[in-house]
N, C-alpha and C. Protein backbone atom coordinates (compact mmCIF):
# COMPACT_ATOMS: atom_id res chain seq x y z
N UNK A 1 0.83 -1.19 0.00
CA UNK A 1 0.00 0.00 0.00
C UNK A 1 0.87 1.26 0.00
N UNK A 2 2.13 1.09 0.53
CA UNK A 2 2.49 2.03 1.19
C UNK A 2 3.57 2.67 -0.52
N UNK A 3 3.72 2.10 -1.15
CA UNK A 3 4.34 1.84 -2.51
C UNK A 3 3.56 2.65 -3.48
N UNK A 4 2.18 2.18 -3.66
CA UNK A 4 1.10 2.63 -4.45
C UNK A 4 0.92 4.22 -4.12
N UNK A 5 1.00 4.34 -2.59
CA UNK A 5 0.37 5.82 -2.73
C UNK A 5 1.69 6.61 -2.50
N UNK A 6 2.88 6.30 -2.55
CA UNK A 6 3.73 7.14 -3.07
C UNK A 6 4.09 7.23 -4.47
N UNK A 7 4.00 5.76 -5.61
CA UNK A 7 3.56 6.19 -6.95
C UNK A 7 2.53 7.17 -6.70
N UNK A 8 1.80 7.50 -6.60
CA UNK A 8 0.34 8.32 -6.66
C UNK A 8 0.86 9.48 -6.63
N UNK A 9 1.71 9.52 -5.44
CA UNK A 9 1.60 10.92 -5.15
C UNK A 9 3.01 11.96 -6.15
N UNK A 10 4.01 10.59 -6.60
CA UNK A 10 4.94 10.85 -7.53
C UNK A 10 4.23 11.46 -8.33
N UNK A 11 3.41 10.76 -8.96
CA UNK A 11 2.87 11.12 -10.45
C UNK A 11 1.75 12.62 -10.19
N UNK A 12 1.59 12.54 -9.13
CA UNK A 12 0.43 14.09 -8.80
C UNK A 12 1.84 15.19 -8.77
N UNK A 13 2.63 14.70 -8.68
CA UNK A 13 3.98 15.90 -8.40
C UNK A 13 4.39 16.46 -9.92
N UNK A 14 4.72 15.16 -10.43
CA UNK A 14 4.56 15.33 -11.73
C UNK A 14 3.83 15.75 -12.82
N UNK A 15 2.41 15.94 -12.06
CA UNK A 15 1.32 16.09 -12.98
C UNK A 15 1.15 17.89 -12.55
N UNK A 16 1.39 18.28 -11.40
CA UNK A 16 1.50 19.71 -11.25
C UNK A 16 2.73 20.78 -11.55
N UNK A 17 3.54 19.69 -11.29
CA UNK A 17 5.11 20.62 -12.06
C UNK A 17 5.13 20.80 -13.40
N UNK A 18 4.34 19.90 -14.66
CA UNK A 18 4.24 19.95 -15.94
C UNK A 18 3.35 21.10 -15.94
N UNK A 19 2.11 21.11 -15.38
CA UNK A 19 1.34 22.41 -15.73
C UNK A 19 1.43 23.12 -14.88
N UNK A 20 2.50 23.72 -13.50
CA UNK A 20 3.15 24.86 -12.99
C UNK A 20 3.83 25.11 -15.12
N UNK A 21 4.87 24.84 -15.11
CA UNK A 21 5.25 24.92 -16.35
C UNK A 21 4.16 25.53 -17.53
N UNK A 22 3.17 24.98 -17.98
CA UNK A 22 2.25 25.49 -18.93
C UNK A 22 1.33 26.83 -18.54
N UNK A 23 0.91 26.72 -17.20
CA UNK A 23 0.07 28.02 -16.53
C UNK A 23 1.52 28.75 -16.59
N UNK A 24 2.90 29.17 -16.28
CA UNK A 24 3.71 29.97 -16.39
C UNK A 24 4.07 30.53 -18.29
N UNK A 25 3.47 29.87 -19.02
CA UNK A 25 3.81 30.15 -20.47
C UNK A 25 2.85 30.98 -20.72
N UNK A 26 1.62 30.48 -19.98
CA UNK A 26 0.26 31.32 -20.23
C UNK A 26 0.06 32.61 -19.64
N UNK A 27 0.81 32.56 -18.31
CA UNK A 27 0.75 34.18 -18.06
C UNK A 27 1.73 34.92 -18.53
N UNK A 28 3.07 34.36 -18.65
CA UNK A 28 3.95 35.31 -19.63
C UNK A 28 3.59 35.28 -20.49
N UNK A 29 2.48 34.79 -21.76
CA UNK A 29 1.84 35.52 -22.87
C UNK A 29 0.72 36.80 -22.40
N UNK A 30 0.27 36.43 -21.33
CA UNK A 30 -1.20 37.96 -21.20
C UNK A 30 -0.15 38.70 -20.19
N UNK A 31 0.64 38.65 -19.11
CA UNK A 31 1.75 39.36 -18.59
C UNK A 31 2.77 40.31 -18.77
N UNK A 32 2.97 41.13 -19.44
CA UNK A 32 4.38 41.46 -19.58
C UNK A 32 4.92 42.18 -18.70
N UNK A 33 5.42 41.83 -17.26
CA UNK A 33 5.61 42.19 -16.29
C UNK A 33 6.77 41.42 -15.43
N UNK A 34 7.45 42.00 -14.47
CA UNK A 34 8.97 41.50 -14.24
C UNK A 34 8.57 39.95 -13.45
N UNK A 35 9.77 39.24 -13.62
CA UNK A 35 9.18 37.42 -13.15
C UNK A 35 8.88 37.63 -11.78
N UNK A 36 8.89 38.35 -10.74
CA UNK A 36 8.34 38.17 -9.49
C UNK A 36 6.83 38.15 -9.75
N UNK A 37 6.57 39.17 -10.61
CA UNK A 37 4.60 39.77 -11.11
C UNK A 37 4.61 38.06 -11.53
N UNK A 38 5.51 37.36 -12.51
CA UNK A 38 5.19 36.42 -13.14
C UNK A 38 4.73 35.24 -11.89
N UNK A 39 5.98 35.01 -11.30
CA UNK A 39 5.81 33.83 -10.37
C UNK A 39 4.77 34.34 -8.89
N UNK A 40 4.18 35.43 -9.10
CA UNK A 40 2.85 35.72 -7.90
C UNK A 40 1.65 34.87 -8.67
N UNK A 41 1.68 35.51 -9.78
CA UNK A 41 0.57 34.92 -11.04
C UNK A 41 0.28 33.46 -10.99
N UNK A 42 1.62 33.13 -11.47
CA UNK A 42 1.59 31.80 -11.97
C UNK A 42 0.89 31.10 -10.72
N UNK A 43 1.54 31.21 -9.11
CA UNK A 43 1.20 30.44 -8.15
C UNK A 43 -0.16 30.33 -8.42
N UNK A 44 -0.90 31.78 -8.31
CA UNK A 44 -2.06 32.25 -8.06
C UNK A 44 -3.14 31.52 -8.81
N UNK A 45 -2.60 31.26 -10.06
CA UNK A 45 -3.29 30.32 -11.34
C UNK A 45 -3.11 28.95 -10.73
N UNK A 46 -1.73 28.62 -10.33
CA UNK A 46 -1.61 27.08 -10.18
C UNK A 46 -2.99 26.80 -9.28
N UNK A 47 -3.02 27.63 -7.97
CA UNK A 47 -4.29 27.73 -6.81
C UNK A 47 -5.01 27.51 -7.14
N UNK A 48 -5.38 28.29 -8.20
CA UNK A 48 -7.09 28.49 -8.97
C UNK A 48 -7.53 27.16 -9.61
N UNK A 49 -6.38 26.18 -10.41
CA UNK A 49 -6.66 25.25 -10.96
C UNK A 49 -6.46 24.02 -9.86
N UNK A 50 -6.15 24.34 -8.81
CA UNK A 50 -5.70 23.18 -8.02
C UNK A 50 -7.22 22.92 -7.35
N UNK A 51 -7.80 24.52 -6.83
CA UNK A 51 -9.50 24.17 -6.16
C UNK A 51 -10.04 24.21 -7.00
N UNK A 52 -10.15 24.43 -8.85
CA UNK A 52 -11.36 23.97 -9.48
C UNK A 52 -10.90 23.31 -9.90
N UNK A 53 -10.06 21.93 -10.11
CA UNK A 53 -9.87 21.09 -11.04
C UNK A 53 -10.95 20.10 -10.81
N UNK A 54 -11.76 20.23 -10.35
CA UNK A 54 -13.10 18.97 -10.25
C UNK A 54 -14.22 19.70 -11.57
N UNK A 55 -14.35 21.07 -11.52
CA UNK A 55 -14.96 21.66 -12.46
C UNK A 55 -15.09 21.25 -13.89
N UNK A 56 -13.15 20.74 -13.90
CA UNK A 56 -13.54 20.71 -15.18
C UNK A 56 -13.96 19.04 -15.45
N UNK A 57 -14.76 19.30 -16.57
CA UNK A 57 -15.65 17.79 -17.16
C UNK A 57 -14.62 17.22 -17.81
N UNK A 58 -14.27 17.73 -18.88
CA UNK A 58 -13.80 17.14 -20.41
C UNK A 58 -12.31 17.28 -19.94
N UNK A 59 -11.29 16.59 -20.05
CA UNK A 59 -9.81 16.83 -20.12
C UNK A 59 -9.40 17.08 -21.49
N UNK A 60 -10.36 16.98 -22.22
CA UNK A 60 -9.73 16.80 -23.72
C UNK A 60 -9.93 18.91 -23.94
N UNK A 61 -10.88 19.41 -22.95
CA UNK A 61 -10.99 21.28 -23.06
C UNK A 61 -10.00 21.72 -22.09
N UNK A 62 -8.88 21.05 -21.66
CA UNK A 62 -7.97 22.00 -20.68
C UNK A 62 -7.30 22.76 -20.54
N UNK A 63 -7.09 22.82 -21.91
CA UNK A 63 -5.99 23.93 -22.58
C UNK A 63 -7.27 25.43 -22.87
N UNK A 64 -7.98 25.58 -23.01
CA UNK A 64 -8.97 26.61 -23.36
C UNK A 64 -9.51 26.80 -21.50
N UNK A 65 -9.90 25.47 -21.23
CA UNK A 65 -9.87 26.42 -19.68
C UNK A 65 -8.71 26.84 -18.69
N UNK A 66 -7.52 25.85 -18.81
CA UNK A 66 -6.45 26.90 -17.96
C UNK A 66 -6.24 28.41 -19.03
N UNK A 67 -6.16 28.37 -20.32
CA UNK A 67 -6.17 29.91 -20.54
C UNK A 67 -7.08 30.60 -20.58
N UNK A 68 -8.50 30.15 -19.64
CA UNK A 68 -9.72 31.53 -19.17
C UNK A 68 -9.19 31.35 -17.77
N UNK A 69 -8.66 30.47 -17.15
CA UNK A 69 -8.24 30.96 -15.45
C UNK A 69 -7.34 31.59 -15.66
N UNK A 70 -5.66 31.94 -16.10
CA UNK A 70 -5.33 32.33 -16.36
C UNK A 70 -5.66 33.93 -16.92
N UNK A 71 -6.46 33.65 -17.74
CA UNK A 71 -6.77 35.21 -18.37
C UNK A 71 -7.42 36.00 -17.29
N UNK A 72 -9.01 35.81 -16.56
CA UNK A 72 -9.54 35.67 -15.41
C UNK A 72 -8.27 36.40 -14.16
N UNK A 73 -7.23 35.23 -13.65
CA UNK A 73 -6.15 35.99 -12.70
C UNK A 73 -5.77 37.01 -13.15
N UNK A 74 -5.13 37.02 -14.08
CA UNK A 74 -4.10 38.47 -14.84
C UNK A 74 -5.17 39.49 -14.97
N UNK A 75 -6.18 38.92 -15.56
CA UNK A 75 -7.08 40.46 -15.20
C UNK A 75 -7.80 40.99 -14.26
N UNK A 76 -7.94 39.91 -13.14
CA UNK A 76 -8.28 40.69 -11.76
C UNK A 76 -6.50 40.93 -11.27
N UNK A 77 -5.45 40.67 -11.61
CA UNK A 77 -4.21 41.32 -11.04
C UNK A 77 -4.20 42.88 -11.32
N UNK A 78 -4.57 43.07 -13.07
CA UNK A 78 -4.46 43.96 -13.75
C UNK A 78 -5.32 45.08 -12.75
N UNK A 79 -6.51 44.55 -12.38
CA UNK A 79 -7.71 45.47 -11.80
C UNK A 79 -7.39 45.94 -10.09
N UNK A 80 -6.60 45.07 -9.69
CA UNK A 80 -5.85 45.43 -8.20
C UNK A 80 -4.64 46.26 -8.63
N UNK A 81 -4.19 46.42 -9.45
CA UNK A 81 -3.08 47.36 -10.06
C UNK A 81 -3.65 48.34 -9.93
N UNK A 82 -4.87 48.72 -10.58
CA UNK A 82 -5.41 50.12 -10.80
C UNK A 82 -5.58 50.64 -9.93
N UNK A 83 -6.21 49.75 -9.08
CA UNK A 83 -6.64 50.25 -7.29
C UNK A 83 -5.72 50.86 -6.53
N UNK A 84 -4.59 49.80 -6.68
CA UNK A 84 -3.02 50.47 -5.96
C UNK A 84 -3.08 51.66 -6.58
N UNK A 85 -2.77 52.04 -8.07
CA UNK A 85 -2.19 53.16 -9.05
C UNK A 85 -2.75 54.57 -8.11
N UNK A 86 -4.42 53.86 -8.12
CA UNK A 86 -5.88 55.23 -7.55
C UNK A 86 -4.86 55.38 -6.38
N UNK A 87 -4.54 54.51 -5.58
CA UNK A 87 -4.29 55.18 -4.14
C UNK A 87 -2.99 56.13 -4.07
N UNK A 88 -2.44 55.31 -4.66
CA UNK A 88 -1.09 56.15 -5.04
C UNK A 88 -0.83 57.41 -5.42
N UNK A 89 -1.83 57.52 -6.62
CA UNK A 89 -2.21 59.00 -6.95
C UNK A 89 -3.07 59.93 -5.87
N UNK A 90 -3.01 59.82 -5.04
CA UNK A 90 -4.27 60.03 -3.86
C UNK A 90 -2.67 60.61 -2.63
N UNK A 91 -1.47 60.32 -3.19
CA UNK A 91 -0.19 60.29 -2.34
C UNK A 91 0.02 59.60 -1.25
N UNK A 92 -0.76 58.46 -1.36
CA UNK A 92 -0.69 57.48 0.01
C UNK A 92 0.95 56.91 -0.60
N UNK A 93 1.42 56.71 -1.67
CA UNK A 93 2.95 56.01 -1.90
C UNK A 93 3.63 57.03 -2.86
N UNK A 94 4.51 56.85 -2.99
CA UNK A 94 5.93 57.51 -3.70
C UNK A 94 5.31 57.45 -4.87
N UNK A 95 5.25 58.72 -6.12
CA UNK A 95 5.22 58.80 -7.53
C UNK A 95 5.52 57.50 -8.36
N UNK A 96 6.65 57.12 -8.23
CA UNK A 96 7.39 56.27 -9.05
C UNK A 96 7.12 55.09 -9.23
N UNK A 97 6.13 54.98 -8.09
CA UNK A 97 5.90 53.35 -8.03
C UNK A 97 4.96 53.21 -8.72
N UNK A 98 3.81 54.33 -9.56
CA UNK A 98 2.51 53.92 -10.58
C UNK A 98 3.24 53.82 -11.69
N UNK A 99 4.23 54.40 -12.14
CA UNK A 99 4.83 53.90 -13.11
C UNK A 99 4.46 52.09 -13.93
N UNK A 100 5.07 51.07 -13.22
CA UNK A 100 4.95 50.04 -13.31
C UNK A 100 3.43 49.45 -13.98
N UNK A 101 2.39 49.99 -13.08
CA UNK A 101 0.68 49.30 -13.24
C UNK A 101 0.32 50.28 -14.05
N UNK A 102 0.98 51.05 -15.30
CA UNK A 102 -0.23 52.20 -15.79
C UNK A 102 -0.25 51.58 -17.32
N UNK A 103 -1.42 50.71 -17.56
CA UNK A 103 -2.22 50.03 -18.88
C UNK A 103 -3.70 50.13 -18.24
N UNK A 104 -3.78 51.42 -19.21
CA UNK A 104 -5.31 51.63 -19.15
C UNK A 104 -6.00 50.18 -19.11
N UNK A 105 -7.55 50.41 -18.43
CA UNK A 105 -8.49 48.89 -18.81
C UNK A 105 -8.56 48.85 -20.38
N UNK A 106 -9.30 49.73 -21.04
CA UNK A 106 -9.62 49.43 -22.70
C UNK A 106 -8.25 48.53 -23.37
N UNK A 107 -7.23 49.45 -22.97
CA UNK A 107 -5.58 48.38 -24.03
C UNK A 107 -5.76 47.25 -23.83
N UNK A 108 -5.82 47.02 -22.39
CA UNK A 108 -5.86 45.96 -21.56
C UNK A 108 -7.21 44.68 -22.36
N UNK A 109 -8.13 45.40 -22.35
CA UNK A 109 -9.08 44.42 -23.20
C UNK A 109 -8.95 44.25 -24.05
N UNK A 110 -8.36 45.08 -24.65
CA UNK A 110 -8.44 44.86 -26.32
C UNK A 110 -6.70 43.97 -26.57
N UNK A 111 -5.90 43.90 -25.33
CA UNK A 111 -4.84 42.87 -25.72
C UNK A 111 -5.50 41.73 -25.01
N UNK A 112 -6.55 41.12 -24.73
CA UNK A 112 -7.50 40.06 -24.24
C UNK A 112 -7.29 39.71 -25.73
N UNK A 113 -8.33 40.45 -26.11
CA UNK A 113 -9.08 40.19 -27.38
C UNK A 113 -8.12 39.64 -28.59
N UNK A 114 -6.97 40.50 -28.60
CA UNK A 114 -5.85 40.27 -30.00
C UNK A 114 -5.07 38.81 -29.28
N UNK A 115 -5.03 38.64 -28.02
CA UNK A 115 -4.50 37.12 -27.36
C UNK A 115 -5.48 35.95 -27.70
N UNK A 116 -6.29 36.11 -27.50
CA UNK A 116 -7.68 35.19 -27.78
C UNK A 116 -7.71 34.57 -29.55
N UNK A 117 -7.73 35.80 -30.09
CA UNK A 117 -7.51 36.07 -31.64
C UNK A 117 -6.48 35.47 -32.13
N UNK A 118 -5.33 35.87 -31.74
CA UNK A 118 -3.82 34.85 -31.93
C UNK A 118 -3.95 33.53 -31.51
N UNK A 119 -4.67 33.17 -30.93
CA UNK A 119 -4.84 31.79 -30.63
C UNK A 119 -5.80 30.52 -31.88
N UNK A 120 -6.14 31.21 -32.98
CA UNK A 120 -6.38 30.90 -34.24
C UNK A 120 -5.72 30.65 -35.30
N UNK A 121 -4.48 31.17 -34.87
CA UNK A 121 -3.09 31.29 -36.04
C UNK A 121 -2.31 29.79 -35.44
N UNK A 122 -2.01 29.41 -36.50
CA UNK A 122 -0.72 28.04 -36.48
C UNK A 122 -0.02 28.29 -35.05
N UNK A 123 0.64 27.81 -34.24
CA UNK A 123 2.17 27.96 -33.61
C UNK A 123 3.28 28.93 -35.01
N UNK A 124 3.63 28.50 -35.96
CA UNK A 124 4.53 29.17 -36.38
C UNK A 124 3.95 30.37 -37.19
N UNK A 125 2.68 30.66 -37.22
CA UNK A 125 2.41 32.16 -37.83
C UNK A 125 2.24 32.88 -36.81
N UNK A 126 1.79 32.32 -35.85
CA UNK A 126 2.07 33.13 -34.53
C UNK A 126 3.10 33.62 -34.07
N UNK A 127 4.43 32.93 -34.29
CA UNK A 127 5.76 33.07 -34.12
C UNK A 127 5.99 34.02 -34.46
N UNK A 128 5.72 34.15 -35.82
CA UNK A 128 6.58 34.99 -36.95
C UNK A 128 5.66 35.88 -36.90
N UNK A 129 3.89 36.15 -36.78
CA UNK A 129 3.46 37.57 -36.23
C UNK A 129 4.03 38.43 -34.71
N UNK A 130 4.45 37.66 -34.16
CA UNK A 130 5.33 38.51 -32.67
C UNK A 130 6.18 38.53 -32.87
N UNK A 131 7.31 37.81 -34.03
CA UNK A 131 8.20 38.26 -34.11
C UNK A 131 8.53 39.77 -34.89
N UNK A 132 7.35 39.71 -35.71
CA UNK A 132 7.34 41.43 -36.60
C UNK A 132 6.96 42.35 -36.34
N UNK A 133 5.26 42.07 -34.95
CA UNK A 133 5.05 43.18 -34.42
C UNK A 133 5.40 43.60 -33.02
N UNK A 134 5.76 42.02 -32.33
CA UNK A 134 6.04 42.68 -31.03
C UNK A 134 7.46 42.55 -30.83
N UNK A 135 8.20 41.94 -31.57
CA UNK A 135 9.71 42.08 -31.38
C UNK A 135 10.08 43.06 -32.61
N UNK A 136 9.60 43.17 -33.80
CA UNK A 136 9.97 44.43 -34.30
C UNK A 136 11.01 43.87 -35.59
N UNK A 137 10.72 42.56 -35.76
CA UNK A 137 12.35 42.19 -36.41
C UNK A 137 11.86 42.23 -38.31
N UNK A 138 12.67 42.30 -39.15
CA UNK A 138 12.61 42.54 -40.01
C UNK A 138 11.77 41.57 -40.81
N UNK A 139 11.51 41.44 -42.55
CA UNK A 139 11.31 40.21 -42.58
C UNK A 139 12.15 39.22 -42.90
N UNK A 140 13.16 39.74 -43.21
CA UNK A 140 14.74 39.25 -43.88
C UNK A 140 14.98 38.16 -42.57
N UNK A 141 14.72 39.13 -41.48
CA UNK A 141 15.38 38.59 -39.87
C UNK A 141 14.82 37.45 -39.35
N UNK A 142 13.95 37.51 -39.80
CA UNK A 142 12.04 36.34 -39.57
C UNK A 142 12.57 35.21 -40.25
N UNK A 143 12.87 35.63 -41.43
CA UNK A 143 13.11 34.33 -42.76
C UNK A 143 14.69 33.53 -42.05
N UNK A 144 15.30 34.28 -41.64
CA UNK A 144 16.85 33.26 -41.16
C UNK A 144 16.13 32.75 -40.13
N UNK A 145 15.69 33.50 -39.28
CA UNK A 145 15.46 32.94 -37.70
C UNK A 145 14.36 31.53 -37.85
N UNK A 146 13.30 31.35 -38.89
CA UNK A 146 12.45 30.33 -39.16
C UNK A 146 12.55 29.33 -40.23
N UNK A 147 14.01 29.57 -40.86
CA UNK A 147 14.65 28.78 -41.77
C UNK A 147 14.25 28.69 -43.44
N UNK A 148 12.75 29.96 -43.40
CA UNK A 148 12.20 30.12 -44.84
C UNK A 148 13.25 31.12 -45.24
N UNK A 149 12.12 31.46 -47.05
CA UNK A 149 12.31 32.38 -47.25
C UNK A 149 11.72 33.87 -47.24
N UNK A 150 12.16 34.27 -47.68
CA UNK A 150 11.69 35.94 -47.25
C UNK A 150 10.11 36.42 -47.73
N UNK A 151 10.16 35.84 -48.86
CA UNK A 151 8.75 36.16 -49.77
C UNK A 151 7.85 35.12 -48.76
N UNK A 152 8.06 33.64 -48.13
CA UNK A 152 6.75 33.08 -47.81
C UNK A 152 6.68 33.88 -46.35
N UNK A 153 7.70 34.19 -45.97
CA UNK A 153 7.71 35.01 -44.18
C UNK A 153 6.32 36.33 -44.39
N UNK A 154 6.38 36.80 -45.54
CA UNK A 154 5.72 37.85 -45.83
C UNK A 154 4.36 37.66 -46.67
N UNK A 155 4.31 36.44 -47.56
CA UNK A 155 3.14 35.82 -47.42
C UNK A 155 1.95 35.79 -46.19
N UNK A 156 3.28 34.48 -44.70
CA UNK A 156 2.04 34.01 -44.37
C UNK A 156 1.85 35.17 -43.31
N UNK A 157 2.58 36.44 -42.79
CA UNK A 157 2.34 37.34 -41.95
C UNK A 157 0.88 38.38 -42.64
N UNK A 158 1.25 38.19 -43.80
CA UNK A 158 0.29 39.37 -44.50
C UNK A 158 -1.22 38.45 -44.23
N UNK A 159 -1.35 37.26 -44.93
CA UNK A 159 -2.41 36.22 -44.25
C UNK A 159 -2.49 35.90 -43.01
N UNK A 160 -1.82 35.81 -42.07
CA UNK A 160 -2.36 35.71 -40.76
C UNK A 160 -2.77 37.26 -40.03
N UNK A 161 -2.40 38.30 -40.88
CA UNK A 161 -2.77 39.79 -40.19
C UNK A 161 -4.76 39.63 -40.85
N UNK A 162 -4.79 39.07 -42.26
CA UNK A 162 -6.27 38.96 -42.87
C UNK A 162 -6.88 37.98 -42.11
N UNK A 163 -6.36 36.97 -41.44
CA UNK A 163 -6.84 36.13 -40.70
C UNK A 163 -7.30 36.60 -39.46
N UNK A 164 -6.71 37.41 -38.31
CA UNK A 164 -6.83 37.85 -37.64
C UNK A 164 -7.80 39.18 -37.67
N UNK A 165 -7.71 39.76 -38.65
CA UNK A 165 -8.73 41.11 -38.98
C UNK A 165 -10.24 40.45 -38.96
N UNK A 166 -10.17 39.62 -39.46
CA UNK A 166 -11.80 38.27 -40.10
C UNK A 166 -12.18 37.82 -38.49
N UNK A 167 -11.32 37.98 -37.52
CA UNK A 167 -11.97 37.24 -36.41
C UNK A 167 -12.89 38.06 -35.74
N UNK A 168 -14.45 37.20 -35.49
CA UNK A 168 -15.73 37.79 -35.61
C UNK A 168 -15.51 39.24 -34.53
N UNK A 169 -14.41 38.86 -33.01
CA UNK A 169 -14.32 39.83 -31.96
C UNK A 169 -13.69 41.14 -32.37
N UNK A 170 -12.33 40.93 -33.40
CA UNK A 170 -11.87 41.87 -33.72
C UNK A 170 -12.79 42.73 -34.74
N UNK A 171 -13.45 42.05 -35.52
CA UNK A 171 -14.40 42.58 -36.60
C UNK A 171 -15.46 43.53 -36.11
N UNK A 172 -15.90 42.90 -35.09
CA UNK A 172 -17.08 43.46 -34.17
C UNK A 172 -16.32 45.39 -33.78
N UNK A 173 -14.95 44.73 -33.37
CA UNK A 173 -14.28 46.07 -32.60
C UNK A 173 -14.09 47.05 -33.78
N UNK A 174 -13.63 46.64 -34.89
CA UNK A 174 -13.61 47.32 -36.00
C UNK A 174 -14.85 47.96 -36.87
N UNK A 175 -16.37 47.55 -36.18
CA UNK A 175 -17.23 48.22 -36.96
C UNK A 175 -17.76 49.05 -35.98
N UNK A 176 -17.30 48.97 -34.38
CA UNK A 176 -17.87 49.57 -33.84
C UNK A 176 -17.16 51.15 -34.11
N UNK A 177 -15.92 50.94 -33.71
CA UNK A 177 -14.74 52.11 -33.83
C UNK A 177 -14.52 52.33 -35.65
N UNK A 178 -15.18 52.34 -36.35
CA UNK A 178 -15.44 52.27 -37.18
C UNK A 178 -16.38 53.36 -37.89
C-alpha cells in the first residue's frame, strides 16, 4: 500500500510541475511584467486550478480552460493594479511606483481580445506575427530565424494579419470604432 500511494503521489507531483510549467507560459503571454509579477501569477493560477480542477468535465478542453483561469487571474491582477495606481495618486505612496501598473483597462481588453484572436493562427504564424510586431524584427530577420524564405515570411504574416482582422471579436471592434 504504502508503494502505491507514493507512486500516486509521484505522479500528482509530476502532474502539477508539468502544468506549474504550462500556466507559467500562459501568463507570460497575457503578462508582460517582471518574473516576481510572473511567479505571484503563476502560483495564483496554479491555486485556482488546483481548487477547481473537479470543475472541469472534459480533459480533452484544458488547454482553453487553464487559458480563461489564467486570463480571469491576470485580469483581476491587472484590476488590483489600478486600485493600488488610484491610491497612489491620492499620495498614500511615492510617484514612481505607478509607473509600473499604468495600462489603461480598454488596451488591456483589447490585448485580451488580439490574445484570444492569436490563438487561431498556427504555432509558427504566430511566431513569426510577434516576431514582426512585437519584437519588431525585419522580414529578412524572420526568414533566417524560421529557416524560410523571405517572400513566404511575408506571405504568411500578410495572411495571418487577414486572418486575424476576419476574427468575428476583432471585426465586431472594428465596426464599432469604425
Amino acid at each position: 500500500m504504502y508503494h502505491a500511494e507514493r507512486t500516486s503521489l509521484y505522479a500528482e507531483h509530476q502532474f502539477y510541475a508539468a502544468l506549474r510549467e504550462r500556466i507559467e507560459r500562459l501568463v507570460r503571454r497575457y503578462c508582460r511584467s517582471n518574473d516576481d509579477d510572473v511567479a505571484d501569477l503563476t502560483q495564483e493560477c496554479l491555486l485556482r486550478v488546483y481548487n477547481n480542477l473537479d470543475s472541469l468535465r472534459d480533459l480533452d478542453k484544458i488547454e482553453p480552460w487553464l487559458r480563461t483561469v489564467v486570463r480571469n487571474a491576470v485580469y483581476t491582477w491587472y484590476r488590483e493594479r489600478k486600485r493600488e495606481q488610484e491610491a497612489y495618486s491620492l499620495g498614500l505612496e511615492s510617484e514612481h511606483e505607478t509607473d509600473t501598473y499604468s495600462i489603461p483597462e480598454d488596451d488591456l481588453l483589447l490585448y485580451f481580445v488580439l490574445q484570444e484572436a492569436m490563438q487561431t493562427l498556427s504555432d509558427s504564424d504566430r511566431q513569426m506575427f510577434e516576431l514582426r510586431y512585437g519584437v519588431g524584427l525585419s522580414y529578412r530577420e524572420i526568414a533566417l530565424q524560421m529557416g524560410l524564405n523571405e517572400e513566404a515570411v511575408r506571405k504568411r504574416i500578410t495572411r495571418a494579419l487577414s486572418r486575424l482582422k476576419a476574427h468575428p471579436i476583432i471585426q465586431s471592434i472594428i465596426t464599432e470604432g469604425g
